[in-house]
PDB file of N, CA and C in Angstrom:
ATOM      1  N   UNK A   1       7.919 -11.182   3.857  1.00  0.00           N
ATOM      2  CA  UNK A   1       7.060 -10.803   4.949  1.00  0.00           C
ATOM      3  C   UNK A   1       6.965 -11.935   5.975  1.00  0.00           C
ATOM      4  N   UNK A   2       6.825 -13.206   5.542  1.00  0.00           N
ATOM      5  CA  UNK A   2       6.842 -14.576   6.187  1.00  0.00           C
ATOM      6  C   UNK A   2       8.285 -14.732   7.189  1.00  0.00           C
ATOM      7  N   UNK A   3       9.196 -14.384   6.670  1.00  0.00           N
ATOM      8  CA  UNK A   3      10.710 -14.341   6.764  1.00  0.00           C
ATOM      9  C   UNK A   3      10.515 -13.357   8.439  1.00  0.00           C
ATOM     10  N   UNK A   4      10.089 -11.940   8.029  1.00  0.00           N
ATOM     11  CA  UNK A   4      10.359 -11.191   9.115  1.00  0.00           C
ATOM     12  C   UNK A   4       9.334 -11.158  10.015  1.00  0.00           C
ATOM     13  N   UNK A   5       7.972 -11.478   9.952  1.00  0.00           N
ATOM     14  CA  UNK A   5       7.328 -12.405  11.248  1.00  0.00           C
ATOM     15  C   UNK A   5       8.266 -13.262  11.855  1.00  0.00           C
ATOM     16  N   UNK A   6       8.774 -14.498  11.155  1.00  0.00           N
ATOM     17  CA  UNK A   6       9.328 -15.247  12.036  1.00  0.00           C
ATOM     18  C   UNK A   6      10.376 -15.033  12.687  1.00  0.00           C
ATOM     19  N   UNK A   7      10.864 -14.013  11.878  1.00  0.00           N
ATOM     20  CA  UNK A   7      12.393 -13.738  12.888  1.00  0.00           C
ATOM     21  C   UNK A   7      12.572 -13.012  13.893  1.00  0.00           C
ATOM     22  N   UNK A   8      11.654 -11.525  13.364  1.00  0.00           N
ATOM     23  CA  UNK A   8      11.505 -10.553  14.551  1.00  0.00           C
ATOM     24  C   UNK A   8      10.469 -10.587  15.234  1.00  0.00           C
ATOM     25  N   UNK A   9       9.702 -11.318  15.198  1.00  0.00           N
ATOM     26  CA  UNK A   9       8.415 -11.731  15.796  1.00  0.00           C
ATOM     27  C   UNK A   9       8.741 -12.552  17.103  1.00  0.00           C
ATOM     28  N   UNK A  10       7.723 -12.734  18.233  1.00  0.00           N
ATOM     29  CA  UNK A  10       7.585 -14.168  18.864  1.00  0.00           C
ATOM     30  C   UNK A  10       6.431 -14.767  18.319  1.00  0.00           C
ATOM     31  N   UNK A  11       5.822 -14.622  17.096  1.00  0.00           N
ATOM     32  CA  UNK A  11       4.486 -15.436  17.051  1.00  0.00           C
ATOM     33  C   UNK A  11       4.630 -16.818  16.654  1.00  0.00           C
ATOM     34  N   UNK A  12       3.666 -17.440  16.670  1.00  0.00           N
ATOM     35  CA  UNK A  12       3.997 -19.123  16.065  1.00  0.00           C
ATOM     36  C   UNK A  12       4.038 -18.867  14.497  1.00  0.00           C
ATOM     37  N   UNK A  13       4.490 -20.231  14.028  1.00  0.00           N
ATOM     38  CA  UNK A  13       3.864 -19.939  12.832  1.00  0.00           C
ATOM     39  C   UNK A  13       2.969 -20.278  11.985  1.00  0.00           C
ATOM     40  N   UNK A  14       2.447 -20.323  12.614  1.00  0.00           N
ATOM     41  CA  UNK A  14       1.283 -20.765  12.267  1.00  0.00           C
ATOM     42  C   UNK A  14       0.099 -19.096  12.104  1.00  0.00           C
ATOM     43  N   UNK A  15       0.376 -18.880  12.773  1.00  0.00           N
ATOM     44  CA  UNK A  15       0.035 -16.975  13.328  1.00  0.00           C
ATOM     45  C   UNK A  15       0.834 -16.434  11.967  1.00  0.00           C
ATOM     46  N   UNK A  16       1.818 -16.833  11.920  1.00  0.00           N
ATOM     47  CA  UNK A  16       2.571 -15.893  10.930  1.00  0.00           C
ATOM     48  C   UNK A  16       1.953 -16.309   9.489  1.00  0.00           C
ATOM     49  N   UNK A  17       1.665 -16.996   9.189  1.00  0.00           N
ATOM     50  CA  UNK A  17       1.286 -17.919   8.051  1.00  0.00           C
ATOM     51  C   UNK A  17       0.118 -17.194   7.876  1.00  0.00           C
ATOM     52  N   UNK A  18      -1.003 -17.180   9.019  1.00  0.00           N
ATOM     53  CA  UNK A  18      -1.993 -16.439   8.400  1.00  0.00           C
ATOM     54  C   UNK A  18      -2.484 -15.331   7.994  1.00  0.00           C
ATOM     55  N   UNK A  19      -1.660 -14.437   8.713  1.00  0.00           N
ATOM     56  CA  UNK A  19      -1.192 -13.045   8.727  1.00  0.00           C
ATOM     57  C   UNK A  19      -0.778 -12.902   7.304  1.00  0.00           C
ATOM     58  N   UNK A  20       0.563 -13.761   6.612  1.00  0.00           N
ATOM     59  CA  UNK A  20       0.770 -13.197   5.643  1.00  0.00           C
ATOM     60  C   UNK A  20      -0.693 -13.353   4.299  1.00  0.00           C
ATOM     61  N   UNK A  21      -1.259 -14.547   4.737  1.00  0.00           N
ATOM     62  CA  UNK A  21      -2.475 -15.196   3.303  1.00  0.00           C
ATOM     63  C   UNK A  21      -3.352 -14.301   3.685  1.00  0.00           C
ATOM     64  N   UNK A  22      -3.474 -13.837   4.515  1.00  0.00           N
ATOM     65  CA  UNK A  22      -4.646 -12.411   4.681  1.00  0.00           C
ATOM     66  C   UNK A  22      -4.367 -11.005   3.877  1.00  0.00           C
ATOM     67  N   UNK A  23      -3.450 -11.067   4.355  1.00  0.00           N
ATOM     68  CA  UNK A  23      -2.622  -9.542   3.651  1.00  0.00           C
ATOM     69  C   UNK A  23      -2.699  -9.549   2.510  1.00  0.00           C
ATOM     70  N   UNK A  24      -1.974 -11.101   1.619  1.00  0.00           N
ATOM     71  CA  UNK A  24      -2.235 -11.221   0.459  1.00  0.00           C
ATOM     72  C   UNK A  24      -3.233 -11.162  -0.246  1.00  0.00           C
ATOM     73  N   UNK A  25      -4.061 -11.604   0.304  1.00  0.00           N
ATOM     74  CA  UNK A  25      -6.034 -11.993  -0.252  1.00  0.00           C
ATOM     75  C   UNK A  25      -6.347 -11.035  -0.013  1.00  0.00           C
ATOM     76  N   UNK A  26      -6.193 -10.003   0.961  1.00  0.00           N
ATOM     77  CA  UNK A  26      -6.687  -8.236   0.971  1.00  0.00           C
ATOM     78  C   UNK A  26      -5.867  -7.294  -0.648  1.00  0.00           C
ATOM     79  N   UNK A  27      -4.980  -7.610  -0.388  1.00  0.00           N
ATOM     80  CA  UNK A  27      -4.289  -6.628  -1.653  1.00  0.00           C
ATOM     81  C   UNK A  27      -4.914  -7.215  -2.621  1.00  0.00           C
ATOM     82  N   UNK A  28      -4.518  -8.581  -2.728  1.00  0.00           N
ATOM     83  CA  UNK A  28      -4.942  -8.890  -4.495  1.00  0.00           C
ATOM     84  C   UNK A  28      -6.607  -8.044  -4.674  1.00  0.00           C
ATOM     85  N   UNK A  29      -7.311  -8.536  -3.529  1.00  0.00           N
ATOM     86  CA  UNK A  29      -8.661  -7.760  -3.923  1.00  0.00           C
ATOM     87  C   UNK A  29      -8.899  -6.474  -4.434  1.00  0.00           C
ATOM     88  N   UNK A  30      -7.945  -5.819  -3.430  1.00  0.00           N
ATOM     89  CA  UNK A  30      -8.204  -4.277  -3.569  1.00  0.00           C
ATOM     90  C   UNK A  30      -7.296  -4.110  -5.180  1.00  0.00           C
ATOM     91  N   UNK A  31      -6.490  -4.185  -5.346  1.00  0.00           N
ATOM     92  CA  UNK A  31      -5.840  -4.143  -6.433  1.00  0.00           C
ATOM     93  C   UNK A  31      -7.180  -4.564  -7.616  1.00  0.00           C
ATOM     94  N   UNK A  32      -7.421  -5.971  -7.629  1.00  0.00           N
ATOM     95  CA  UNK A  32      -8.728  -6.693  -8.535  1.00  0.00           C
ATOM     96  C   UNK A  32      -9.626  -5.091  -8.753  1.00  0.00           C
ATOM     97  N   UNK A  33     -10.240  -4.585  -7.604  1.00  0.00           N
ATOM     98  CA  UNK A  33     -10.930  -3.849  -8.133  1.00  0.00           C
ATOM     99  C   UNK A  33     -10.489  -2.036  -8.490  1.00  0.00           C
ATOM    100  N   UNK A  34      -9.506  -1.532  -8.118  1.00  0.00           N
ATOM    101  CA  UNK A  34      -8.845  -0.817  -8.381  1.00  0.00           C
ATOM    102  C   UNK A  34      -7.984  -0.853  -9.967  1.00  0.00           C
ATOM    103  N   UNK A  35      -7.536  -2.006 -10.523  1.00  0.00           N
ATOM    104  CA  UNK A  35      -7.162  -1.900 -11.883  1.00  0.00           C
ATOM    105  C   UNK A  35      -7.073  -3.172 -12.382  1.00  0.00           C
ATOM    106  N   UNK A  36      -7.308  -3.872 -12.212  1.00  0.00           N
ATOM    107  CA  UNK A  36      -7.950  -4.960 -13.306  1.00  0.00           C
ATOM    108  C   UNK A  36      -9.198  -5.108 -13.895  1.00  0.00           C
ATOM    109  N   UNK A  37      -9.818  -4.948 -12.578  1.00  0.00           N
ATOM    110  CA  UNK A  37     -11.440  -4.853 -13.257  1.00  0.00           C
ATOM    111  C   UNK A  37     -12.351  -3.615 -12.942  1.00  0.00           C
ATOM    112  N   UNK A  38     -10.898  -2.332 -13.363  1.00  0.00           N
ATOM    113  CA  UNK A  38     -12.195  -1.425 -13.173  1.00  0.00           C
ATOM    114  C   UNK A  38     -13.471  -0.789 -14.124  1.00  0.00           C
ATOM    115  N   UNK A  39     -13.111  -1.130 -15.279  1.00  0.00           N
ATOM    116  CA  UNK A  39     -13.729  -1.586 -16.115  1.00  0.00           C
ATOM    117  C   UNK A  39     -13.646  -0.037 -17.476  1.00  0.00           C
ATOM    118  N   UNK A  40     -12.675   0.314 -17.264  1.00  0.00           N
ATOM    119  CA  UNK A  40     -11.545   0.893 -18.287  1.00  0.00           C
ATOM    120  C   UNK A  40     -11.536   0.262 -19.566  1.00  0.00           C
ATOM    121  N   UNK A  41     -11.761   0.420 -20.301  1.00  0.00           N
ATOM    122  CA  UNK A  41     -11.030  -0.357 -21.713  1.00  0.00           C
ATOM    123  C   UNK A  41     -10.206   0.710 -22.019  1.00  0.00           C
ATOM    124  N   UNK A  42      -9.036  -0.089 -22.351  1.00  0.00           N
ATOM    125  CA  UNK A  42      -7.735   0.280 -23.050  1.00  0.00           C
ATOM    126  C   UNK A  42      -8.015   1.286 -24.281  1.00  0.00           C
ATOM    127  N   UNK A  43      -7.315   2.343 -24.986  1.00  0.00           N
ATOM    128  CA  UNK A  43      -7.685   2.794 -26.010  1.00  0.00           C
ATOM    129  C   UNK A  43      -7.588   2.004 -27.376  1.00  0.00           C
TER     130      UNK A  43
END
């Protein structure tokens, strides 16, 4: 994702950098509470 900001992008990268640690820190969350901790126990 880092890769194709910078290439097909004009942003800095610095722009691109944060873009991707956002995206990341959004999914892992939603994921976190969607199936890791939804609080399921296994059978």
């Amino acid at each position: 994702m880092y890769f194709v900001l910078l290439r097909h992008t004009p942003l800095d990268y610095r722009a691109a950098l944060l873009i991707v640690l956002f995206t990341v820190a959004v999914v892992t969350f939603v994921l976190s509470k969607l199936w890791a901790f939804s609080g399921h126990r296994p059978a």
